[in-house]
PDB file of N, CA and C in Angstrom:
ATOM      1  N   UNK A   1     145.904  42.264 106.642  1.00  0.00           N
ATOM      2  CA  UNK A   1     145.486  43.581 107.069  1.00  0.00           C
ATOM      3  C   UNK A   1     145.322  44.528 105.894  1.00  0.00           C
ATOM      4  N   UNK A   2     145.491  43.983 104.791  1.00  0.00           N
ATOM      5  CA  UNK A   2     145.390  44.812 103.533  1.00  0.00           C
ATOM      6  C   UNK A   2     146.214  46.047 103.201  1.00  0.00           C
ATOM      7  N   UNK A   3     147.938  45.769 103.486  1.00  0.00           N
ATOM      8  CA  UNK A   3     148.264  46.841 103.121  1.00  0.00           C
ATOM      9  C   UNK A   3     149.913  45.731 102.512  1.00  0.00           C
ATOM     10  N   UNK A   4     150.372  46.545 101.411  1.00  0.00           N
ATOM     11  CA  UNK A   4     151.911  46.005 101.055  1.00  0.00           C
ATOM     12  C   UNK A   4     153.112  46.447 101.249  1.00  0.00           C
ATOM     13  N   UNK A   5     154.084  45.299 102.130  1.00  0.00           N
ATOM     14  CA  UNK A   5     155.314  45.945 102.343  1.00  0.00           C
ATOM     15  C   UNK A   5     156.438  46.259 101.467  1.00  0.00           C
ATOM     16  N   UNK A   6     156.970  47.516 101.781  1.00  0.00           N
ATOM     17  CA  UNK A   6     157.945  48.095 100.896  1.00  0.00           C
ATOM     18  C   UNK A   6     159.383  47.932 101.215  1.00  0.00           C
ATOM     19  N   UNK A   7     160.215  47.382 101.168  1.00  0.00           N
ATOM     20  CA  UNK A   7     161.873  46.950 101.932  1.00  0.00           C
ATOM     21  C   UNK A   7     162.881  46.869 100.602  1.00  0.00           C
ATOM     22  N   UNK A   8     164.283  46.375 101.043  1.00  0.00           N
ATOM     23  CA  UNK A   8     165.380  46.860 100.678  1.00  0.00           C
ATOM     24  C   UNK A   8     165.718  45.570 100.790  1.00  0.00           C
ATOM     25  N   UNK A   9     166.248  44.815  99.712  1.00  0.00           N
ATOM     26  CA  UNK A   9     166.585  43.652 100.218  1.00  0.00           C
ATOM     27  C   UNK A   9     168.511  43.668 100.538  1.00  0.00           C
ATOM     28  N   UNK A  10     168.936  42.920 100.809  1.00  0.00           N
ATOM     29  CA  UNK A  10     170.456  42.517 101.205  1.00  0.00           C
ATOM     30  C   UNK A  10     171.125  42.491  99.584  1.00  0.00           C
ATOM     31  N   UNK A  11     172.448  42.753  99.971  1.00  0.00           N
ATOM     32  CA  UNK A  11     172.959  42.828  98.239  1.00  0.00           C
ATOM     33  C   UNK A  11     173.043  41.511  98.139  1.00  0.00           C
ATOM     34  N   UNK A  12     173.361  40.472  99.049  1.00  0.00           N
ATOM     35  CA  UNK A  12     173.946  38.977  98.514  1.00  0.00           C
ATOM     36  C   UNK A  12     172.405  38.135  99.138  1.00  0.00           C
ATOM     37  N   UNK A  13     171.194  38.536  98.546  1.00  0.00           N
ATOM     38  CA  UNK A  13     170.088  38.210  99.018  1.00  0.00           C
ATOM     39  C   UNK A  13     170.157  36.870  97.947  1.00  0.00           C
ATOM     40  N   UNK A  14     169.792  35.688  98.521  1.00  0.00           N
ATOM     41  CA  UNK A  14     169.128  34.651  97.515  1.00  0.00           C
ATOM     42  C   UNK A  14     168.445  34.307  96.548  1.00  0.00           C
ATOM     43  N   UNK A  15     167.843  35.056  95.640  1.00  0.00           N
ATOM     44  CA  UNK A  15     166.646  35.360  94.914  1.00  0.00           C
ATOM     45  C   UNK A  15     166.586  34.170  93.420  1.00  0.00           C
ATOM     46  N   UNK A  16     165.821  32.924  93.068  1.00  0.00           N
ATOM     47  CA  UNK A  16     166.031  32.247  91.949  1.00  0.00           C
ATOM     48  C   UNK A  16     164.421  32.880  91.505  1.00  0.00           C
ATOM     49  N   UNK A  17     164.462  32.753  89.835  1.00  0.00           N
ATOM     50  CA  UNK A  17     163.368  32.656  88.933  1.00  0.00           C
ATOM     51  C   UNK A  17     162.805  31.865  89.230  1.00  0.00           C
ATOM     52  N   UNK A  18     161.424  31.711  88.788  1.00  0.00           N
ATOM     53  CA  UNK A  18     160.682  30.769  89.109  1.00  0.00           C
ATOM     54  C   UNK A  18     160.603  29.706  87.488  1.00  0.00           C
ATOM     55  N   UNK A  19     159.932  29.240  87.681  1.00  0.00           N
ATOM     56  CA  UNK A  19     160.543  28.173  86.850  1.00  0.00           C
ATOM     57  C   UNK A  19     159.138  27.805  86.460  1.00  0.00           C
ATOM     58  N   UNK A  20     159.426  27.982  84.601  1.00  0.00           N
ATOM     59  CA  UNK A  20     158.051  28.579  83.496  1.00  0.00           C
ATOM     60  C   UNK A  20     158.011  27.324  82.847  1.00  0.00           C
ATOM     61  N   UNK A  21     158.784  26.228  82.718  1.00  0.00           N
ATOM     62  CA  UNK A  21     159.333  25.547  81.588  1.00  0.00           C
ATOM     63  C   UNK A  21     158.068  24.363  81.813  1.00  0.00           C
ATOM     64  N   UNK A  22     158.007  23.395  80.664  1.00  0.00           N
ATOM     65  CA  UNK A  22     157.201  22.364  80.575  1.00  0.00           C
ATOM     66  C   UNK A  22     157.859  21.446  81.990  1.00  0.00           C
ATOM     67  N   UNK A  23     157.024  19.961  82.222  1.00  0.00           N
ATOM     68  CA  UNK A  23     157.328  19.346  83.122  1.00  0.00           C
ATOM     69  C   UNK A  23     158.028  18.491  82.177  1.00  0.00           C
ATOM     70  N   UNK A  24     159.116  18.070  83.103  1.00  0.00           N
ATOM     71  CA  UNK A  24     159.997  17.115  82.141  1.00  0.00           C
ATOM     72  C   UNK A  24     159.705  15.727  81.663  1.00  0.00           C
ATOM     73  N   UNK A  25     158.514  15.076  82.390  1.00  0.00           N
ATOM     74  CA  UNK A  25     157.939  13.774  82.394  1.00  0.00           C
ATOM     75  C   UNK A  25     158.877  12.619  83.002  1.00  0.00           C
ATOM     76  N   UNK A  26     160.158  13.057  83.883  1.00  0.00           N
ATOM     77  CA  UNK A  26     160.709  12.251  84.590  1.00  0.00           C
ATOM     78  C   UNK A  26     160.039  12.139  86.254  1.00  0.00           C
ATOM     79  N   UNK A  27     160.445  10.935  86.810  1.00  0.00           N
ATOM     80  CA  UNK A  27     159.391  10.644  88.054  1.00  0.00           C
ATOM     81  C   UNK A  27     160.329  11.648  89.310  1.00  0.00           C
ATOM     82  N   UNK A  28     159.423  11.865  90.087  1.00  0.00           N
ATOM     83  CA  UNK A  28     159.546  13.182  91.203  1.00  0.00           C
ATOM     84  C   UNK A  28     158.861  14.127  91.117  1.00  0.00           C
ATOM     85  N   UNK A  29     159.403  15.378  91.791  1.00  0.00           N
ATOM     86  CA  UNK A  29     158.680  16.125  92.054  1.00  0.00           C
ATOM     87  C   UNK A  29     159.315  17.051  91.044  1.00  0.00           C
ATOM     88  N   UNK A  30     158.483  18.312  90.425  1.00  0.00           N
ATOM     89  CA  UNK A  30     158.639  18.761  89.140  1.00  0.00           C
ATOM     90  C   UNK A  30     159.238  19.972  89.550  1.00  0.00           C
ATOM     91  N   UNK A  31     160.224  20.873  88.804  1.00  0.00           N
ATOM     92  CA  UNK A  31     161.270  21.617  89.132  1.00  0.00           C
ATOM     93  C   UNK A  31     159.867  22.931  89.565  1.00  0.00           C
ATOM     94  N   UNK A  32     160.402  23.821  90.684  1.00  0.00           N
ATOM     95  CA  UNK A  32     159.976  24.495  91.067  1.00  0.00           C
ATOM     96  C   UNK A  32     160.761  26.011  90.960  1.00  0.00           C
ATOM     97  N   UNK A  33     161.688  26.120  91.072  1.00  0.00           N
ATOM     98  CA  UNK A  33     162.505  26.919  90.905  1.00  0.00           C
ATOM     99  C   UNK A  33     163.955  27.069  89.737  1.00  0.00           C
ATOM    100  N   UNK A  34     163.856  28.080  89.179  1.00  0.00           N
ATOM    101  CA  UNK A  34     164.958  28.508  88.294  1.00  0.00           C
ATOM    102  C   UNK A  34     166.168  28.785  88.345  1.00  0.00           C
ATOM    103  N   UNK A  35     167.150  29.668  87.717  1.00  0.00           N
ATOM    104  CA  UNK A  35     168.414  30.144  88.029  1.00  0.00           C
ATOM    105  C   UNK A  35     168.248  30.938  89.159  1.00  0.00           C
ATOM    106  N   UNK A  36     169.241  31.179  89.562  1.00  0.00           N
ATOM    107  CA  UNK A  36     169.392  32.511  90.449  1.00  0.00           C
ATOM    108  C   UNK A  36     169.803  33.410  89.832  1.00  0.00           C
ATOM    109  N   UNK A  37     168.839  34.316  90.708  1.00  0.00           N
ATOM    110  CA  UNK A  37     169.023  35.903  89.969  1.00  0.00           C
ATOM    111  C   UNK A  37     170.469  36.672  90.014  1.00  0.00           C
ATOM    112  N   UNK A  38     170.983  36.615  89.168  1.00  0.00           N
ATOM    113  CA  UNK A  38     172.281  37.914  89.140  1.00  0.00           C
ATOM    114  C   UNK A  38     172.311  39.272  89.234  1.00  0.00           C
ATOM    115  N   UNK A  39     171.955  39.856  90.054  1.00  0.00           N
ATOM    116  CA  UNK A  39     171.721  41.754  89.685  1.00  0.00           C
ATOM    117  C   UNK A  39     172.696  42.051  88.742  1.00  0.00           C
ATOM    118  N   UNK A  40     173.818  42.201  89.140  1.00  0.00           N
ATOM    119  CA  UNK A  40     174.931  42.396  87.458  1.00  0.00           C
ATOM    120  C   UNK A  40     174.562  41.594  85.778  1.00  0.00           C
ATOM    121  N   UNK A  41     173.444  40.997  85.612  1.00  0.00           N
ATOM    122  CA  UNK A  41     173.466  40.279  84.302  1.00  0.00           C
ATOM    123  C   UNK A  41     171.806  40.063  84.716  1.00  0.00           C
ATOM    124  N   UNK A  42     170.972  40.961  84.997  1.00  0.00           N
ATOM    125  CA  UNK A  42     169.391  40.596  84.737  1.00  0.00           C
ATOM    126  C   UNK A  42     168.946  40.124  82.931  1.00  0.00           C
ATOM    127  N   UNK A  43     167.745  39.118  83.528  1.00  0.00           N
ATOM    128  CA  UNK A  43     167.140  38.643  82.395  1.00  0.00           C
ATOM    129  C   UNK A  43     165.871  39.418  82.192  1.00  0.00           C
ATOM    130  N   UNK A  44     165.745  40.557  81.158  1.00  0.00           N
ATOM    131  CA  UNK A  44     164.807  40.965  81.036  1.00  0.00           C
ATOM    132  C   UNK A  44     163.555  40.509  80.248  1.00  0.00           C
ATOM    133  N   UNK A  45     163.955  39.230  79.692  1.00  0.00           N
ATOM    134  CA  UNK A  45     163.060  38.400  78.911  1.00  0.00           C
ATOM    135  C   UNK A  45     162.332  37.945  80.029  1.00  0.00           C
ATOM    136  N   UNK A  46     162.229  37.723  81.380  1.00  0.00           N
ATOM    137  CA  UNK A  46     161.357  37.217  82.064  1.00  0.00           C
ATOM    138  C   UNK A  46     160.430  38.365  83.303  1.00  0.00           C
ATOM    139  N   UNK A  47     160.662  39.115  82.655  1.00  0.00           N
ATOM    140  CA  UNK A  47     159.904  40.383  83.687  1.00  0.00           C
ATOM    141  C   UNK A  47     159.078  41.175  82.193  1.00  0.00           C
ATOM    142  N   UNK A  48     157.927  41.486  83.440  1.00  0.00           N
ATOM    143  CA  UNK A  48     157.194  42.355  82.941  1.00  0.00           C
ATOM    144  C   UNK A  48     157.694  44.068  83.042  1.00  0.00           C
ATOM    145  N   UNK A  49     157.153  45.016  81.638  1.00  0.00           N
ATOM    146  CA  UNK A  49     157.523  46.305  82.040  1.00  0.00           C
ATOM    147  C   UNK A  49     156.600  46.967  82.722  1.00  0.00           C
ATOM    148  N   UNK A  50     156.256  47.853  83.588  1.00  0.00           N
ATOM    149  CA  UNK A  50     155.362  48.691  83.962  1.00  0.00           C
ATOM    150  C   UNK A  50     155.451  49.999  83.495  1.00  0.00           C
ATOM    151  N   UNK A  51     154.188  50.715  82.822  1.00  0.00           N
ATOM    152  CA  UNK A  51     154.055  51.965  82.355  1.00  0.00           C
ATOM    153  C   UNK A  51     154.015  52.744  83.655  1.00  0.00           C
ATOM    154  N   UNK A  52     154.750  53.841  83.248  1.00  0.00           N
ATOM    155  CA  UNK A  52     154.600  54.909  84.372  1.00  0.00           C
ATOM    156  C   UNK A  52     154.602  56.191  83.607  1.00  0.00           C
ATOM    157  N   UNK A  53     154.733  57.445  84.685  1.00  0.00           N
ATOM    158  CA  UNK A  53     154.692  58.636  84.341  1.00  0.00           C
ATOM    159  C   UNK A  53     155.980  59.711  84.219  1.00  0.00           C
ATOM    160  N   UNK A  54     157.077  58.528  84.516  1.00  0.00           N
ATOM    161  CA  UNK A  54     158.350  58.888  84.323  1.00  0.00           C
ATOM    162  C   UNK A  54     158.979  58.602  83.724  1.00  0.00           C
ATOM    163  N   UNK A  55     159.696  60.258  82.812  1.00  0.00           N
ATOM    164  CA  UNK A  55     160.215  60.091  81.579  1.00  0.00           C
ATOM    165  C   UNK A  55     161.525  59.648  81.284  1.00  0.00           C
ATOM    166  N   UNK A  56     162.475  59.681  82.690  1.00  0.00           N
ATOM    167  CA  UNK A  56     163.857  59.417  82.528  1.00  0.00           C
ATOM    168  C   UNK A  56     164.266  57.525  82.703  1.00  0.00           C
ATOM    169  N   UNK A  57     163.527  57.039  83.489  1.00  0.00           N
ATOM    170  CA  UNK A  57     163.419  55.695  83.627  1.00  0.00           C
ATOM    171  C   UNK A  57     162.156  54.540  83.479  1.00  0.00           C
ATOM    172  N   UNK A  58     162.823  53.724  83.756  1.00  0.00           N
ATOM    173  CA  UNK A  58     161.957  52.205  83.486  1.00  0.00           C
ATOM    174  C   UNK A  58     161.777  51.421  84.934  1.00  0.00           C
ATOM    175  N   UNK A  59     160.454  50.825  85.128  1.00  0.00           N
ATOM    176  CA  UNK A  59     160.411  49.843  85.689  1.00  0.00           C
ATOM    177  C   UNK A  59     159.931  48.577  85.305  1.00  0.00           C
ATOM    178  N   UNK A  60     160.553  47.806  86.128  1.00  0.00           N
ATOM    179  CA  UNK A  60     160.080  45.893  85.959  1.00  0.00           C
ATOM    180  C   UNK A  60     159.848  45.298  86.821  1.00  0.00           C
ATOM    181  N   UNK A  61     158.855  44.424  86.862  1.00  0.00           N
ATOM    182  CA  UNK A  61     158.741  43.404  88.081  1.00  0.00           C
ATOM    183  C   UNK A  61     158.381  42.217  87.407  1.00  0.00           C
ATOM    184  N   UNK A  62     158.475  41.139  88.375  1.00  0.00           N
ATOM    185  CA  UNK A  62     159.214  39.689  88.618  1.00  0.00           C
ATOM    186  C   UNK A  62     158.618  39.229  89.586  1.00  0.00           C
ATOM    187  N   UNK A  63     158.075  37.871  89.611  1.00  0.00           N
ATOM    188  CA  UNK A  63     157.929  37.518  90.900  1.00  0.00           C
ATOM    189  C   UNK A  63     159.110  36.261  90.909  1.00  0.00           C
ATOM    190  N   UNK A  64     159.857  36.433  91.836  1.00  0.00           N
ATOM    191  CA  UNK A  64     161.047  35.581  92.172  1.00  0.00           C
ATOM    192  C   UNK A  64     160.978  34.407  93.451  1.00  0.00           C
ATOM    193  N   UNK A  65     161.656  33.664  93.562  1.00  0.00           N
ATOM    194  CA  UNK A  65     161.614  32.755  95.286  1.00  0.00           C
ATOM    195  C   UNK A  65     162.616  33.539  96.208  1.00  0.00           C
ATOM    196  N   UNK A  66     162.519  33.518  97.172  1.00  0.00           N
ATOM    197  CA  UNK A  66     163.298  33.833  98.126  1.00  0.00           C
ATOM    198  C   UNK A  66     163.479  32.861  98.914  1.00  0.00           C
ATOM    199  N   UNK A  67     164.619  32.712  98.957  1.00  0.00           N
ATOM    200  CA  UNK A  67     165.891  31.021  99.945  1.00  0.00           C
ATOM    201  C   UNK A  67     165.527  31.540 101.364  1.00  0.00           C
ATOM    202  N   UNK A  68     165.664  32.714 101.824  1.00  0.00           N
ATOM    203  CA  UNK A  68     165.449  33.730 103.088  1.00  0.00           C
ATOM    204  C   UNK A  68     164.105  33.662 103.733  1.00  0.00           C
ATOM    205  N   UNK A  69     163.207  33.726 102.720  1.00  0.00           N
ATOM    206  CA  UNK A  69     161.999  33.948 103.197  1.00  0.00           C
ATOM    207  C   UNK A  69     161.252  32.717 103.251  1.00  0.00           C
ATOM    208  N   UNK A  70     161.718  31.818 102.277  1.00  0.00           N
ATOM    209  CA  UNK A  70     160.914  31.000 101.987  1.00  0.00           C
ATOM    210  C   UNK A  70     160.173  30.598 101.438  1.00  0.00           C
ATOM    211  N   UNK A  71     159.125  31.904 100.362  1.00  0.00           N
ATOM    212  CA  UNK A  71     158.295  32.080  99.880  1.00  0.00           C
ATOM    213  C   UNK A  71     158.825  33.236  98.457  1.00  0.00           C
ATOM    214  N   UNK A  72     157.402  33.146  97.433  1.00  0.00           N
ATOM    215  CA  UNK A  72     157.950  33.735  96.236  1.00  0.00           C
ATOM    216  C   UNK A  72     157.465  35.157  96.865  1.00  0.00           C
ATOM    217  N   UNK A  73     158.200  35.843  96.289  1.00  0.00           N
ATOM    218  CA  UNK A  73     158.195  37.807  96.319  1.00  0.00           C
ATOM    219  C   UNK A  73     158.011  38.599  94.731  1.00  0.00           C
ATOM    220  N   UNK A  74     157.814  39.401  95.027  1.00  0.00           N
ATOM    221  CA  UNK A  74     157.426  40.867  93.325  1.00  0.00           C
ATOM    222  C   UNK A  74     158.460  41.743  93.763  1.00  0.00           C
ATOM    223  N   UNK A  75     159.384  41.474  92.771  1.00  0.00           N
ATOM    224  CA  UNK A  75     160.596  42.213  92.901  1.00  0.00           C
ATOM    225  C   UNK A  75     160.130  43.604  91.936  1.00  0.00           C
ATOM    226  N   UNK A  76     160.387  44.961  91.967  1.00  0.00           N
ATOM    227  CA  UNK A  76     160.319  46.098  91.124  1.00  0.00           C
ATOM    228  C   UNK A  76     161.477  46.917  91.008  1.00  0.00           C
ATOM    229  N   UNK A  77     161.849  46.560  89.870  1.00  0.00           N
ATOM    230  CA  UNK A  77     163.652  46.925  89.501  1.00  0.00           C
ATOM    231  C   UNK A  77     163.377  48.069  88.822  1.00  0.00           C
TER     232      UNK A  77
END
């Protein structure tokens, strides 16, 4: 319908990185997903920054998996 939802996720929400790394060349299926996300200890080496027009803070987004949903999400921290 062309519009994006805006929500609040759960504090003990499921959320892993997605997973950037080479394929390992062992037989199966190739890792799809990363660590799980820690809110107390974020990795900012794997998010992008977004410029904005505000001078007191920062934003970042991520696209992460969700265990909950099922599917990957754009997290904006």
């Amino acid at each position: 319908m062309g519009f994006h939802l805006v929500s609040r996720l759960r504090d003990n929400a499921n959320l892993m990185y997605i997973h950037d790394g080479q394929p390992t060349g062992k037989r199966g299926r190739p890792k799809v997903h990363g660590d799980k996300i820690e809110f107390s200890h974020l990795d900012y080496t794997k998010m992008q920054e977004i410029g904005t027009s505000i001078e007191d803070g920062k934003l970042y987004t991520l696209i992460a998996y969700s265990q909950a949903m099922k599917r990957k999400i754009r997290l904006v921290i």
